[in-house]
PDBML (XML) file of the C-alpha atoms, coordinates in Angstrom:
<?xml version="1.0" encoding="UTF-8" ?>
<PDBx:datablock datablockName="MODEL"
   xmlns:PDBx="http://pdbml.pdb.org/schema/pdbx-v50.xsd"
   xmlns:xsi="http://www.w3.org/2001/XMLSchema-instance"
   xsi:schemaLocation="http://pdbml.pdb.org/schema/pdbx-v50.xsd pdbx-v50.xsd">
   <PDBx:atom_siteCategory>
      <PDBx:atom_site id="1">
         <PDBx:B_iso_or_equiv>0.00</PDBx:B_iso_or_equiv>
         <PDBx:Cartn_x>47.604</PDBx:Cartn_x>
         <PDBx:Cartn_y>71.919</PDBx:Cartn_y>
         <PDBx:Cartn_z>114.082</PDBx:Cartn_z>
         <PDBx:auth_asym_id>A</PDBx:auth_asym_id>
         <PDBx:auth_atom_id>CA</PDBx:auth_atom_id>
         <PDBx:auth_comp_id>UNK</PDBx:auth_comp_id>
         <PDBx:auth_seq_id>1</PDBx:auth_seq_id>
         <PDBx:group_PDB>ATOM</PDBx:group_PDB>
         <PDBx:label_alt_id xsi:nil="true" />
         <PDBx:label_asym_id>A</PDBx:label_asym_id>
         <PDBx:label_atom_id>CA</PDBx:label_atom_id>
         <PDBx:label_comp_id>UNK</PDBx:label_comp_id>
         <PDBx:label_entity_id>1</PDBx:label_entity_id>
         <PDBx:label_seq_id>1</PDBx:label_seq_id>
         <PDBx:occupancy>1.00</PDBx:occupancy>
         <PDBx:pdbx_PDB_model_num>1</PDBx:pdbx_PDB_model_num>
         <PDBx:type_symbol>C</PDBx:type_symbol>
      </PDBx:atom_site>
      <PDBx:atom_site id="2">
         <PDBx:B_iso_or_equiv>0.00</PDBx:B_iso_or_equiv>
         <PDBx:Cartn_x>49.880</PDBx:Cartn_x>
         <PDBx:Cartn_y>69.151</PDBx:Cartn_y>
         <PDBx:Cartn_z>114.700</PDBx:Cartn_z>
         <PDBx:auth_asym_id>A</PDBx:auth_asym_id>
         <PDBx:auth_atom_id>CA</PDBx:auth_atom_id>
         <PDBx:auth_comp_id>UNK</PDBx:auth_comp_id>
         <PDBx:auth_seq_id>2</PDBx:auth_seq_id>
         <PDBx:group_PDB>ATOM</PDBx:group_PDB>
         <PDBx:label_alt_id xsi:nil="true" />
         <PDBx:label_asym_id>A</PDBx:label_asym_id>
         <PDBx:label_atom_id>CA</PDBx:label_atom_id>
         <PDBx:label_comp_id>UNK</PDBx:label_comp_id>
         <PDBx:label_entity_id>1</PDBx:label_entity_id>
         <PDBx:label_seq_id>2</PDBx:label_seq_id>
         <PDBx:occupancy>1.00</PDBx:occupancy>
         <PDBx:pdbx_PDB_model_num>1</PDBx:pdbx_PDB_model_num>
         <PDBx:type_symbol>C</PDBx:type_symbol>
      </PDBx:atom_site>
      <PDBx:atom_site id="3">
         <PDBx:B_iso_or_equiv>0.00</PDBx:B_iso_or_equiv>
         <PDBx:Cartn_x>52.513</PDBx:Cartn_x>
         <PDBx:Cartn_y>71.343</PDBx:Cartn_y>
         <PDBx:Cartn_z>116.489</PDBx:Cartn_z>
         <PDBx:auth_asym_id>A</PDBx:auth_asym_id>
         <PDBx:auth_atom_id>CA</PDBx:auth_atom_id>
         <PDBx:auth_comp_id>UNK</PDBx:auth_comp_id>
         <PDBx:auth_seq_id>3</PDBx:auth_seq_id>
         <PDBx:group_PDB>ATOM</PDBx:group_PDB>
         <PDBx:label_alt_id xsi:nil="true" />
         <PDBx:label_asym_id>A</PDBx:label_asym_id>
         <PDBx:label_atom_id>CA</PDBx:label_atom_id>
         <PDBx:label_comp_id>UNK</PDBx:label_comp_id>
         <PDBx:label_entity_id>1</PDBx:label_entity_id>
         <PDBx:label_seq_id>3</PDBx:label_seq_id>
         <PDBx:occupancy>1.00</PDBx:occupancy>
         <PDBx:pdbx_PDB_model_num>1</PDBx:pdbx_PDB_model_num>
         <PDBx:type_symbol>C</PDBx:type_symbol>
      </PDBx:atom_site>
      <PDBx:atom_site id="4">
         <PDBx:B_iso_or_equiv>0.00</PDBx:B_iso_or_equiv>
         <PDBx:Cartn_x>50.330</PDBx:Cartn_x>
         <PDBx:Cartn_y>72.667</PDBx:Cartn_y>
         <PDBx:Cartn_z>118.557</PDBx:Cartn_z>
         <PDBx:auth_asym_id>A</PDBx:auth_asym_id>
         <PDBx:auth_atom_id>CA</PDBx:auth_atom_id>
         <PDBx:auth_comp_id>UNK</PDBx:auth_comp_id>
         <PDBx:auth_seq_id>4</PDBx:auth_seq_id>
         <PDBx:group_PDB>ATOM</PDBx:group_PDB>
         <PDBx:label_alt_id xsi:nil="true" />
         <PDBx:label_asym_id>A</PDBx:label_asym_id>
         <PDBx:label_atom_id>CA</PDBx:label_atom_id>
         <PDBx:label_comp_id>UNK</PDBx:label_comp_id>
         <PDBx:label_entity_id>1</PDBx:label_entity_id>
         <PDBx:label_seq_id>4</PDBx:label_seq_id>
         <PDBx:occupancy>1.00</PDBx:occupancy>
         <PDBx:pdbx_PDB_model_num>1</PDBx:pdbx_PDB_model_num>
         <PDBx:type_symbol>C</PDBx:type_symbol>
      </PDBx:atom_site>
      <PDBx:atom_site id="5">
         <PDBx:B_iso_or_equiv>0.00</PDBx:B_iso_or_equiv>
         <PDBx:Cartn_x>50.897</PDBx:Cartn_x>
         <PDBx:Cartn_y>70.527</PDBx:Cartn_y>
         <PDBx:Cartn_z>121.981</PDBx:Cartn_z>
         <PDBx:auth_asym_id>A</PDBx:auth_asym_id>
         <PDBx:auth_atom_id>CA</PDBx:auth_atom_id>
         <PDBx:auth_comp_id>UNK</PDBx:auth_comp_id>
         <PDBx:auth_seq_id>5</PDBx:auth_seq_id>
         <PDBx:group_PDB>ATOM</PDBx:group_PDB>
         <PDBx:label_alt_id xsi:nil="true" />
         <PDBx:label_asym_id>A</PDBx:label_asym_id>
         <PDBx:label_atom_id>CA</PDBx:label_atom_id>
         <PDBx:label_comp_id>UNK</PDBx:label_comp_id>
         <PDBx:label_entity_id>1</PDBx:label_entity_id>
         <PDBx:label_seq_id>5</PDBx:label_seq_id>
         <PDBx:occupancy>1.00</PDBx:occupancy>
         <PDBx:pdbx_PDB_model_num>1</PDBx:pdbx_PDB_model_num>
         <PDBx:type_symbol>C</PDBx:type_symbol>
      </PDBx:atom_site>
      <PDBx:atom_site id="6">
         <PDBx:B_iso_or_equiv>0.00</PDBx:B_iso_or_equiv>
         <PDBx:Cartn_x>47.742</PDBx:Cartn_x>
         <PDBx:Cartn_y>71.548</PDBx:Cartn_y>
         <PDBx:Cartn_z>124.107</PDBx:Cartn_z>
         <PDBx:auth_asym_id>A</PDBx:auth_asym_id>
         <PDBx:auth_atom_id>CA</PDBx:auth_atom_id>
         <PDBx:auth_comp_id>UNK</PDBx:auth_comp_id>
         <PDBx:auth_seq_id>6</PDBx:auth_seq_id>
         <PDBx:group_PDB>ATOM</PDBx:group_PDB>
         <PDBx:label_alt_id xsi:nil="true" />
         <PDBx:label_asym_id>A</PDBx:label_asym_id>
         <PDBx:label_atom_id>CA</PDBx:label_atom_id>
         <PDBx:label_comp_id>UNK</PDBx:label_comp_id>
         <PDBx:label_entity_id>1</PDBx:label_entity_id>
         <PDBx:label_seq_id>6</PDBx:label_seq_id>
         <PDBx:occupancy>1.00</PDBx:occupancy>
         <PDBx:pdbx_PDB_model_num>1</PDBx:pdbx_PDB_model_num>
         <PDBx:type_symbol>C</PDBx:type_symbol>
      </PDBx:atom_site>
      <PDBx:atom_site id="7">
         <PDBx:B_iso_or_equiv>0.00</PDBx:B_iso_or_equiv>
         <PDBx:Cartn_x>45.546</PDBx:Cartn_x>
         <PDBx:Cartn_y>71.027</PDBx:Cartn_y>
         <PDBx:Cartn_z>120.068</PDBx:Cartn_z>
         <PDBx:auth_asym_id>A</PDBx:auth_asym_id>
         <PDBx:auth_atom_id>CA</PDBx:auth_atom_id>
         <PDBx:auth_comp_id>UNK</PDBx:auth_comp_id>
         <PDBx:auth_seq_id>7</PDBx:auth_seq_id>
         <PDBx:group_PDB>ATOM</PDBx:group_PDB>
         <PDBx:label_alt_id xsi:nil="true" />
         <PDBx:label_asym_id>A</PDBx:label_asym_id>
         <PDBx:label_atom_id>CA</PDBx:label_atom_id>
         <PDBx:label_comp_id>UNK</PDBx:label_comp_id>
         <PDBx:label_entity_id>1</PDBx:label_entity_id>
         <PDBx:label_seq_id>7</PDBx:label_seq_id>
         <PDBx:occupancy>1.00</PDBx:occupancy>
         <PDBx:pdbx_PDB_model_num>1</PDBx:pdbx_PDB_model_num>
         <PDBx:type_symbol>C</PDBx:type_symbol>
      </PDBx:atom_site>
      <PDBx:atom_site id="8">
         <PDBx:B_iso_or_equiv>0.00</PDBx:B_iso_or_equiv>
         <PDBx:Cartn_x>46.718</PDBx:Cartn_x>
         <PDBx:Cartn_y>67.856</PDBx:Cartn_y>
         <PDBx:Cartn_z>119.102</PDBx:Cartn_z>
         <PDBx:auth_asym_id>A</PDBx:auth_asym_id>
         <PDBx:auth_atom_id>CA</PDBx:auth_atom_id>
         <PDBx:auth_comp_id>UNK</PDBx:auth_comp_id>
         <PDBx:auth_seq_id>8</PDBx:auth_seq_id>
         <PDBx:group_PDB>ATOM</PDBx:group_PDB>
         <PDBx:label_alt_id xsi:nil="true" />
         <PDBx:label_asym_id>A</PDBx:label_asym_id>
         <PDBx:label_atom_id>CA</PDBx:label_atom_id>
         <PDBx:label_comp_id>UNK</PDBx:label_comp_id>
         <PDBx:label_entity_id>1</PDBx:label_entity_id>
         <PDBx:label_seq_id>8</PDBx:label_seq_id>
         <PDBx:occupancy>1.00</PDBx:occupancy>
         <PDBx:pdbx_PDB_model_num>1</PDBx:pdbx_PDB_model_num>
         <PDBx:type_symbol>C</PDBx:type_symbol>
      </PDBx:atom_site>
      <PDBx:atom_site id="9">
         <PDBx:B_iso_or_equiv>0.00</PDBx:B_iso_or_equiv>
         <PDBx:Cartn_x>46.296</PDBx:Cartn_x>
         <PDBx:Cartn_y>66.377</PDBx:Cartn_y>
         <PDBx:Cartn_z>122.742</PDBx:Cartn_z>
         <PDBx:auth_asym_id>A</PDBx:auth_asym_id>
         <PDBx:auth_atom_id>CA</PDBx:auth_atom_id>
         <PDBx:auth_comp_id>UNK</PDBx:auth_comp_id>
         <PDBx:auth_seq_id>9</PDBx:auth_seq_id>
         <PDBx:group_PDB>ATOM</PDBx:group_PDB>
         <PDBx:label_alt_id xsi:nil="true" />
         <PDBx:label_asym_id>A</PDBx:label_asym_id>
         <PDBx:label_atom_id>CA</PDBx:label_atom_id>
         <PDBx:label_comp_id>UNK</PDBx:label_comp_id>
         <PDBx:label_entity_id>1</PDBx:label_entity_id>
         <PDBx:label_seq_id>9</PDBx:label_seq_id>
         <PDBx:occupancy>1.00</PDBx:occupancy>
         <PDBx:pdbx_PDB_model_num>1</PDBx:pdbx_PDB_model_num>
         <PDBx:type_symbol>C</PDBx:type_symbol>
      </PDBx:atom_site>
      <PDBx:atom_site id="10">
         <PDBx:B_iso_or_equiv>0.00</PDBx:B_iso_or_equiv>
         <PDBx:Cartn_x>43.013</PDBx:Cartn_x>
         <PDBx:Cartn_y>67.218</PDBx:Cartn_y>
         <PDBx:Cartn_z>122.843</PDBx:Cartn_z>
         <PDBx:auth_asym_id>A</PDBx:auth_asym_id>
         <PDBx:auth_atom_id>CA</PDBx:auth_atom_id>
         <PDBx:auth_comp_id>UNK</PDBx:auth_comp_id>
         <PDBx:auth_seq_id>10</PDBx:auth_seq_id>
         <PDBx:group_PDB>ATOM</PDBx:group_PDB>
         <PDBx:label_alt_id xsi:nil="true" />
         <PDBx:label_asym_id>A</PDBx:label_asym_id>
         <PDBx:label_atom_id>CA</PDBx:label_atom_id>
         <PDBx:label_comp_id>UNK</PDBx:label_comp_id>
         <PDBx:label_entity_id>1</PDBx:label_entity_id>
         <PDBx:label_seq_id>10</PDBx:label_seq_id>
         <PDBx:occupancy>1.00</PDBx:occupancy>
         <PDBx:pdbx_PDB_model_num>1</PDBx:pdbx_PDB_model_num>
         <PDBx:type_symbol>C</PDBx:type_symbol>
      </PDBx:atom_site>
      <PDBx:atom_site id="11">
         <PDBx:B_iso_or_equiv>0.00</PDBx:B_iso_or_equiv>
         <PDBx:Cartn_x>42.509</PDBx:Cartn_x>
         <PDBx:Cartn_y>66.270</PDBx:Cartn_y>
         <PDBx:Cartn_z>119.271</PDBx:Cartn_z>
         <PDBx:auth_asym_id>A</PDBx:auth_asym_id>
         <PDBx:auth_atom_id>CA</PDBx:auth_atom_id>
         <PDBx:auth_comp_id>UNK</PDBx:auth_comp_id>
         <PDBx:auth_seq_id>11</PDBx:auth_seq_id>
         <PDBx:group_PDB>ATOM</PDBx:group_PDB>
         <PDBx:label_alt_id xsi:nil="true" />
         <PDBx:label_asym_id>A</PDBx:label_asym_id>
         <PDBx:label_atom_id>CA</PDBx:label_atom_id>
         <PDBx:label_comp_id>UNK</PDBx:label_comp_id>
         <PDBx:label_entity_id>1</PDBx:label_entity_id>
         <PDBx:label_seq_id>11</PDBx:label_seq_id>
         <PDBx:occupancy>1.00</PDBx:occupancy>
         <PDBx:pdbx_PDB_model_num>1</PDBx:pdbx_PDB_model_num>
         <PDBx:type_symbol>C</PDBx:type_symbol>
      </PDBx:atom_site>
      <PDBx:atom_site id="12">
         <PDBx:B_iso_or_equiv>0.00</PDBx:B_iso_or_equiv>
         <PDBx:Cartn_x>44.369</PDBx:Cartn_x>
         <PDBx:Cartn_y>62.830</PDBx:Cartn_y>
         <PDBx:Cartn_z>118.471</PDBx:Cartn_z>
         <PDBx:auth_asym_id>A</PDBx:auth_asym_id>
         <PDBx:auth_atom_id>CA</PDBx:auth_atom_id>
         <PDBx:auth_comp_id>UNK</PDBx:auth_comp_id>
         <PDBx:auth_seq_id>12</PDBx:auth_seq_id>
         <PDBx:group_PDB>ATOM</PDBx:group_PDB>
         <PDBx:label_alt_id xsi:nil="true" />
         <PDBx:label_asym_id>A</PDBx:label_asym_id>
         <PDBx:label_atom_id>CA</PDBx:label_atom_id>
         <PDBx:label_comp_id>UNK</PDBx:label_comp_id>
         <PDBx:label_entity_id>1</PDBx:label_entity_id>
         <PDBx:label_seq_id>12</PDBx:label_seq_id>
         <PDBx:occupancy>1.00</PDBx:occupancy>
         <PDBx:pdbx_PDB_model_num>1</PDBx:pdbx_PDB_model_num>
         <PDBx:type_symbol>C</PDBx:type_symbol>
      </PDBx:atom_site>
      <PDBx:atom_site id="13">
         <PDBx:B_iso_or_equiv>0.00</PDBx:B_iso_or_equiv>
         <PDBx:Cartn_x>43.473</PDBx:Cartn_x>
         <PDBx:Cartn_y>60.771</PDBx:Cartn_y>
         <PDBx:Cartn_z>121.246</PDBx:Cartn_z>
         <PDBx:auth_asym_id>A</PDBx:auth_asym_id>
         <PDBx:auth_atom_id>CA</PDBx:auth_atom_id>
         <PDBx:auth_comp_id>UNK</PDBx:auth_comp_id>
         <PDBx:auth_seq_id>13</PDBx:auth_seq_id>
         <PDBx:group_PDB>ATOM</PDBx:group_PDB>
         <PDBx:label_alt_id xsi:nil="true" />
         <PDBx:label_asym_id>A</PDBx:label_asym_id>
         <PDBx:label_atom_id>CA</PDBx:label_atom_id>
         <PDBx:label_comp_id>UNK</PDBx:label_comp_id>
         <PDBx:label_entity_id>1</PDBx:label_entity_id>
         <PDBx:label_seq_id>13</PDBx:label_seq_id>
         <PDBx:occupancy>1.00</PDBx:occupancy>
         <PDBx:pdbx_PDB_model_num>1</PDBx:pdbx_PDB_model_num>
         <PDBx:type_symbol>C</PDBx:type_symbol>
      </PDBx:atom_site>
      <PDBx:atom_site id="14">
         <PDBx:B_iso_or_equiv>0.00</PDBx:B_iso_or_equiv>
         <PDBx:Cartn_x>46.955</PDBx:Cartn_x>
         <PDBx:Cartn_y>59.634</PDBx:Cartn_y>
         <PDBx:Cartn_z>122.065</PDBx:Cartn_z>
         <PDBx:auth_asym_id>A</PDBx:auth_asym_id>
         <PDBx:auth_atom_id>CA</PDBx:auth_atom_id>
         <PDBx:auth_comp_id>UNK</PDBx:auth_comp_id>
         <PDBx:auth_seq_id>14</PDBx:auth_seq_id>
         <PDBx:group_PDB>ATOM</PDBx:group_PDB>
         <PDBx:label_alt_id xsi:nil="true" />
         <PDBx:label_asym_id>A</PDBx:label_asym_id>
         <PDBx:label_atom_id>CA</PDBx:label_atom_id>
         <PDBx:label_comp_id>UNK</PDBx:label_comp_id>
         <PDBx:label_entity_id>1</PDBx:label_entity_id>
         <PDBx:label_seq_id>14</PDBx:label_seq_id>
         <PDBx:occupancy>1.00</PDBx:occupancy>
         <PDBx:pdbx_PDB_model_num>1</PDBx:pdbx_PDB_model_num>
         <PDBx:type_symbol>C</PDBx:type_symbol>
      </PDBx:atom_site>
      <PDBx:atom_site id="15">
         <PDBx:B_iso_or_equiv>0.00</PDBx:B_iso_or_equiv>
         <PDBx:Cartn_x>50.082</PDBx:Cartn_x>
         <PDBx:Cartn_y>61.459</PDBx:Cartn_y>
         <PDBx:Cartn_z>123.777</PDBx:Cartn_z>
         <PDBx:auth_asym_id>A</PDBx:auth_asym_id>
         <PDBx:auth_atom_id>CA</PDBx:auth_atom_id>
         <PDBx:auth_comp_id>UNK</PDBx:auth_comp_id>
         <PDBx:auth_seq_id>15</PDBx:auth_seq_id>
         <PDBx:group_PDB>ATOM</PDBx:group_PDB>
         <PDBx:label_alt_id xsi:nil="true" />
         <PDBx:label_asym_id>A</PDBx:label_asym_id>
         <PDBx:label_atom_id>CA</PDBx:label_atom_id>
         <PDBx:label_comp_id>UNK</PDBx:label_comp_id>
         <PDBx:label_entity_id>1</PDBx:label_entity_id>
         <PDBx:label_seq_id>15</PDBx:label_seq_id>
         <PDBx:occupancy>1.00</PDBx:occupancy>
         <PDBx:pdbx_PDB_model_num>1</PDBx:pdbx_PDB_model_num>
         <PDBx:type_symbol>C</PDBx:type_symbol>
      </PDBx:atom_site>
      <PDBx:atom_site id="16">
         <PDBx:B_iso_or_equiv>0.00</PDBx:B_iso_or_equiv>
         <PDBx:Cartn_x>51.746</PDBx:Cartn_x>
         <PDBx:Cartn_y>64.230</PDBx:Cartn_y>
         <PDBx:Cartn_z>121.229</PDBx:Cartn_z>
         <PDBx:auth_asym_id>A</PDBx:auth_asym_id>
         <PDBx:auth_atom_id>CA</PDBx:auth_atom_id>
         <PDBx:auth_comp_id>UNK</PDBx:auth_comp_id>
         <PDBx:auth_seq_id>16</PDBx:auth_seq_id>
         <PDBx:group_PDB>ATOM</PDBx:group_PDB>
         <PDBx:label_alt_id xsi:nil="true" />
         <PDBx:label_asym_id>A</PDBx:label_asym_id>
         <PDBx:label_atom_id>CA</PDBx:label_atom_id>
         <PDBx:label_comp_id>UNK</PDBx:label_comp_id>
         <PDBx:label_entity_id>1</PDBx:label_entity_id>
         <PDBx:label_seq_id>16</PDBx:label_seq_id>
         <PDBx:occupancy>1.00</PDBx:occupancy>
         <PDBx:pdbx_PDB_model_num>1</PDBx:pdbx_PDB_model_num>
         <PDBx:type_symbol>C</PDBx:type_symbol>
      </PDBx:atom_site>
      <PDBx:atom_site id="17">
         <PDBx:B_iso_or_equiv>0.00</PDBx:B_iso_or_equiv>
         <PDBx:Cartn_x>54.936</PDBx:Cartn_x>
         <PDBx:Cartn_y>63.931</PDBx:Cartn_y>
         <PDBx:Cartn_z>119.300</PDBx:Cartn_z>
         <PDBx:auth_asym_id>A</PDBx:auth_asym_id>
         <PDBx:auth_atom_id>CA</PDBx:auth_atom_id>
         <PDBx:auth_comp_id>UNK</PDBx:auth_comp_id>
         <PDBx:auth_seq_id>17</PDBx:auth_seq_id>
         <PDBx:group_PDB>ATOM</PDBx:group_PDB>
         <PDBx:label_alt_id xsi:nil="true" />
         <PDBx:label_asym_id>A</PDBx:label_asym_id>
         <PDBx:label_atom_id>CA</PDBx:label_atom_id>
         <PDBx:label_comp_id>UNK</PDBx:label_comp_id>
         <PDBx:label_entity_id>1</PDBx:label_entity_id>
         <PDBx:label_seq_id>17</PDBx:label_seq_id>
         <PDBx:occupancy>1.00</PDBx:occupancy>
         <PDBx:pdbx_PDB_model_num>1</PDBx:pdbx_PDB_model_num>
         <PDBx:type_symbol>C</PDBx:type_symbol>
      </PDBx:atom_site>
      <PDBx:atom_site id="18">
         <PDBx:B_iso_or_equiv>0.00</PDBx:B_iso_or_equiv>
         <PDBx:Cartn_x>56.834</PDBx:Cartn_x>
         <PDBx:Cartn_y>65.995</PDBx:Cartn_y>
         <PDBx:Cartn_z>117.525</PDBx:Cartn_z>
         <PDBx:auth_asym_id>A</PDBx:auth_asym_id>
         <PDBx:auth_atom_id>CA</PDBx:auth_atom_id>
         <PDBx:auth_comp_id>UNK</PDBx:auth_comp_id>
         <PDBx:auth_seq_id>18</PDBx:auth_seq_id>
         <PDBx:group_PDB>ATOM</PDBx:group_PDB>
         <PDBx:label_alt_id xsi:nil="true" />
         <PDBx:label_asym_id>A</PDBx:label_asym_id>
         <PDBx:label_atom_id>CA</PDBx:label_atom_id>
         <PDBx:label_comp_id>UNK</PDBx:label_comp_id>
         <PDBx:label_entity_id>1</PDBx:label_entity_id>
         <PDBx:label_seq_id>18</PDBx:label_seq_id>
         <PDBx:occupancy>1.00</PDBx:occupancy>
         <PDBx:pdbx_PDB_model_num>1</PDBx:pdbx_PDB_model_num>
         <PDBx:type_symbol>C</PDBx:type_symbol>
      </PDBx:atom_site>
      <PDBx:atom_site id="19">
         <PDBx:B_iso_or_equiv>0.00</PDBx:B_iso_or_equiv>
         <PDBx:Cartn_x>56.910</PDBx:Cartn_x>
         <PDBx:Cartn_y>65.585</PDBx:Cartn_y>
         <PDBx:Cartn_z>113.826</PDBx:Cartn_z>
         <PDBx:auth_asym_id>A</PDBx:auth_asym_id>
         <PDBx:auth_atom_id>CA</PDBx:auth_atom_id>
         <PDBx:auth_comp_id>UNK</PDBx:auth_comp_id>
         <PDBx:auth_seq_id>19</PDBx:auth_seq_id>
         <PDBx:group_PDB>ATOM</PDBx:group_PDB>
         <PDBx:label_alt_id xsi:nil="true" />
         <PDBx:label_asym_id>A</PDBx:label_asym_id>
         <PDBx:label_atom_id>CA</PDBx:label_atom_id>
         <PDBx:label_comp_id>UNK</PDBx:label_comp_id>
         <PDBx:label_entity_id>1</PDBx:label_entity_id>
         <PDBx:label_seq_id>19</PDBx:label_seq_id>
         <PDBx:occupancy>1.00</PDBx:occupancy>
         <PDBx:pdbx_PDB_model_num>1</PDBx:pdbx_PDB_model_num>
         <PDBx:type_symbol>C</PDBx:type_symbol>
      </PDBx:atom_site>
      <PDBx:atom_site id="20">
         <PDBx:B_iso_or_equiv>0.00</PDBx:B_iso_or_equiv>
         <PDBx:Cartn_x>60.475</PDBx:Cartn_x>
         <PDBx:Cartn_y>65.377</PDBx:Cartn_y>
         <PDBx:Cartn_z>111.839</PDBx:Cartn_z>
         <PDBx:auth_asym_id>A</PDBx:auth_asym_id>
         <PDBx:auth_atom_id>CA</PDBx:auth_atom_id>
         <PDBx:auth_comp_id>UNK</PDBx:auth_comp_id>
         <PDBx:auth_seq_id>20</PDBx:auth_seq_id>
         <PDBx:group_PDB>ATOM</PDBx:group_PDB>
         <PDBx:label_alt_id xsi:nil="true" />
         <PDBx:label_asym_id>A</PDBx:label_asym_id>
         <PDBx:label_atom_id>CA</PDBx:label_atom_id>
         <PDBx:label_comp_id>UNK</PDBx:label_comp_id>
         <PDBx:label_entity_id>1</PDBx:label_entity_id>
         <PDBx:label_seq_id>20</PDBx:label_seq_id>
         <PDBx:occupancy>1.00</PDBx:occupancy>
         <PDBx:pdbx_PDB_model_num>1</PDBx:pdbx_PDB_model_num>
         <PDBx:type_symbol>C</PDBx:type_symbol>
      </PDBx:atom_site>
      <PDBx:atom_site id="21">
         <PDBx:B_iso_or_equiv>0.00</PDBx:B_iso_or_equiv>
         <PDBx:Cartn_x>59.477</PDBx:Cartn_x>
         <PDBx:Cartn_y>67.603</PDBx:Cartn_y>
         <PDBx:Cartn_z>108.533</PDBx:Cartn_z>
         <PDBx:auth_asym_id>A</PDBx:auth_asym_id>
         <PDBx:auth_atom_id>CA</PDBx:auth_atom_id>
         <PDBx:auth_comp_id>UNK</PDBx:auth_comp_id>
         <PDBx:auth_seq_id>21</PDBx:auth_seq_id>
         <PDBx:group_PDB>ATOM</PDBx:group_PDB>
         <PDBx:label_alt_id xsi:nil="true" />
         <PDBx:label_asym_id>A</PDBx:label_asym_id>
         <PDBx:label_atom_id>CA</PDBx:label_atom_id>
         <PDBx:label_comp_id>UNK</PDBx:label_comp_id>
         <PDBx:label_entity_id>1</PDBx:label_entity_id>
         <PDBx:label_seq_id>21</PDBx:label_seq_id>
         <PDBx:occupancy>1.00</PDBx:occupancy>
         <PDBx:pdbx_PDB_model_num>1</PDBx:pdbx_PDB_model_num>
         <PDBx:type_symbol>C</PDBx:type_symbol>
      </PDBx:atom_site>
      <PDBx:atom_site id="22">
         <PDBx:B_iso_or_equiv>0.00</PDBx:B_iso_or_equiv>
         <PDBx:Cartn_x>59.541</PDBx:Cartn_x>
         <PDBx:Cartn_y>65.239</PDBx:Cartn_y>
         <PDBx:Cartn_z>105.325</PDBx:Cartn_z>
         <PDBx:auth_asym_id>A</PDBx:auth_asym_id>
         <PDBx:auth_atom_id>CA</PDBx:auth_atom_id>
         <PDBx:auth_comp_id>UNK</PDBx:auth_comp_id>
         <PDBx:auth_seq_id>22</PDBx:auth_seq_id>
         <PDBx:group_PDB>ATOM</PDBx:group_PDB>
         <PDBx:label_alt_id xsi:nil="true" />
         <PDBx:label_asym_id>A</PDBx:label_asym_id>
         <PDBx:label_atom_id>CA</PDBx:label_atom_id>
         <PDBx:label_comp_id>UNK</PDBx:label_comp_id>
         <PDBx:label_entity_id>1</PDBx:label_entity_id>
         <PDBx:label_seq_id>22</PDBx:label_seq_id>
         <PDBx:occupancy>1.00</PDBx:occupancy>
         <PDBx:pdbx_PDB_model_num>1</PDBx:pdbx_PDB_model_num>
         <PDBx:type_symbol>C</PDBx:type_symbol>
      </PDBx:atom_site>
      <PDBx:atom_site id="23">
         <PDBx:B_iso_or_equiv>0.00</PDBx:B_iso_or_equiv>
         <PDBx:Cartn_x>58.224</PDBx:Cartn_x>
         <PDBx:Cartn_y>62.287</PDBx:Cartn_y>
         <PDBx:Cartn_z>107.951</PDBx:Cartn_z>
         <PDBx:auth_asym_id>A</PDBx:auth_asym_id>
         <PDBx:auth_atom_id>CA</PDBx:auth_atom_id>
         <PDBx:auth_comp_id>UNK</PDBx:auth_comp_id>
         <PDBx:auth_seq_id>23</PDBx:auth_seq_id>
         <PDBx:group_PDB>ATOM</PDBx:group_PDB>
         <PDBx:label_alt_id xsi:nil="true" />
         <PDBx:label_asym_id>A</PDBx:label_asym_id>
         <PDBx:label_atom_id>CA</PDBx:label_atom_id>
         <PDBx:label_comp_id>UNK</PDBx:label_comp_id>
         <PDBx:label_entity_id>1</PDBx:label_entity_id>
         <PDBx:label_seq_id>23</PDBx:label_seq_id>
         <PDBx:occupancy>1.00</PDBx:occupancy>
         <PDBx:pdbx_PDB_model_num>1</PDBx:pdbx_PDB_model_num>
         <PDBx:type_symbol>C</PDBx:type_symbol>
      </PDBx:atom_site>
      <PDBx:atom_site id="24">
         <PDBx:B_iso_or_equiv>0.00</PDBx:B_iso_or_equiv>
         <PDBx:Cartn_x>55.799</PDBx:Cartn_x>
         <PDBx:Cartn_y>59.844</PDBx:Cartn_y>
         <PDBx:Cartn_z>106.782</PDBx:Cartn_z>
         <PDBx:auth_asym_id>A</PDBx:auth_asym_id>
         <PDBx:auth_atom_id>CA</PDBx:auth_atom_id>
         <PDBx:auth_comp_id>UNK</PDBx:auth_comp_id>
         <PDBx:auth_seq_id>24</PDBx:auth_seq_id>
         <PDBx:group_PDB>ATOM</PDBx:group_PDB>
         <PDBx:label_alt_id xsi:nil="true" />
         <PDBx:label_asym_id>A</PDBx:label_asym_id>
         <PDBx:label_atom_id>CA</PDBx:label_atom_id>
         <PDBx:label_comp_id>UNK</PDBx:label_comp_id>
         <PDBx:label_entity_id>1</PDBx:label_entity_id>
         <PDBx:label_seq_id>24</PDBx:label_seq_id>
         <PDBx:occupancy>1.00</PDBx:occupancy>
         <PDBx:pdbx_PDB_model_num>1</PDBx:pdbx_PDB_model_num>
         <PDBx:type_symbol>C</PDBx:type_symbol>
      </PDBx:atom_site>
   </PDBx:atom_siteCategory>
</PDBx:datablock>
């Protein structure tokens, strides 16, 4: 899901970022 650029865009409302594994 959250990897997914064009998915997350469209999903979270604000501009995508990568996520660091282990992050918060």
């Amino acid at each position: 899901l959250y990897n997914d650029v064009v998915n997350s865009a469209r999903a979270g409302g604000r501009p995508w970022r990568p996520i660091k594994p282990g992050s918060k």
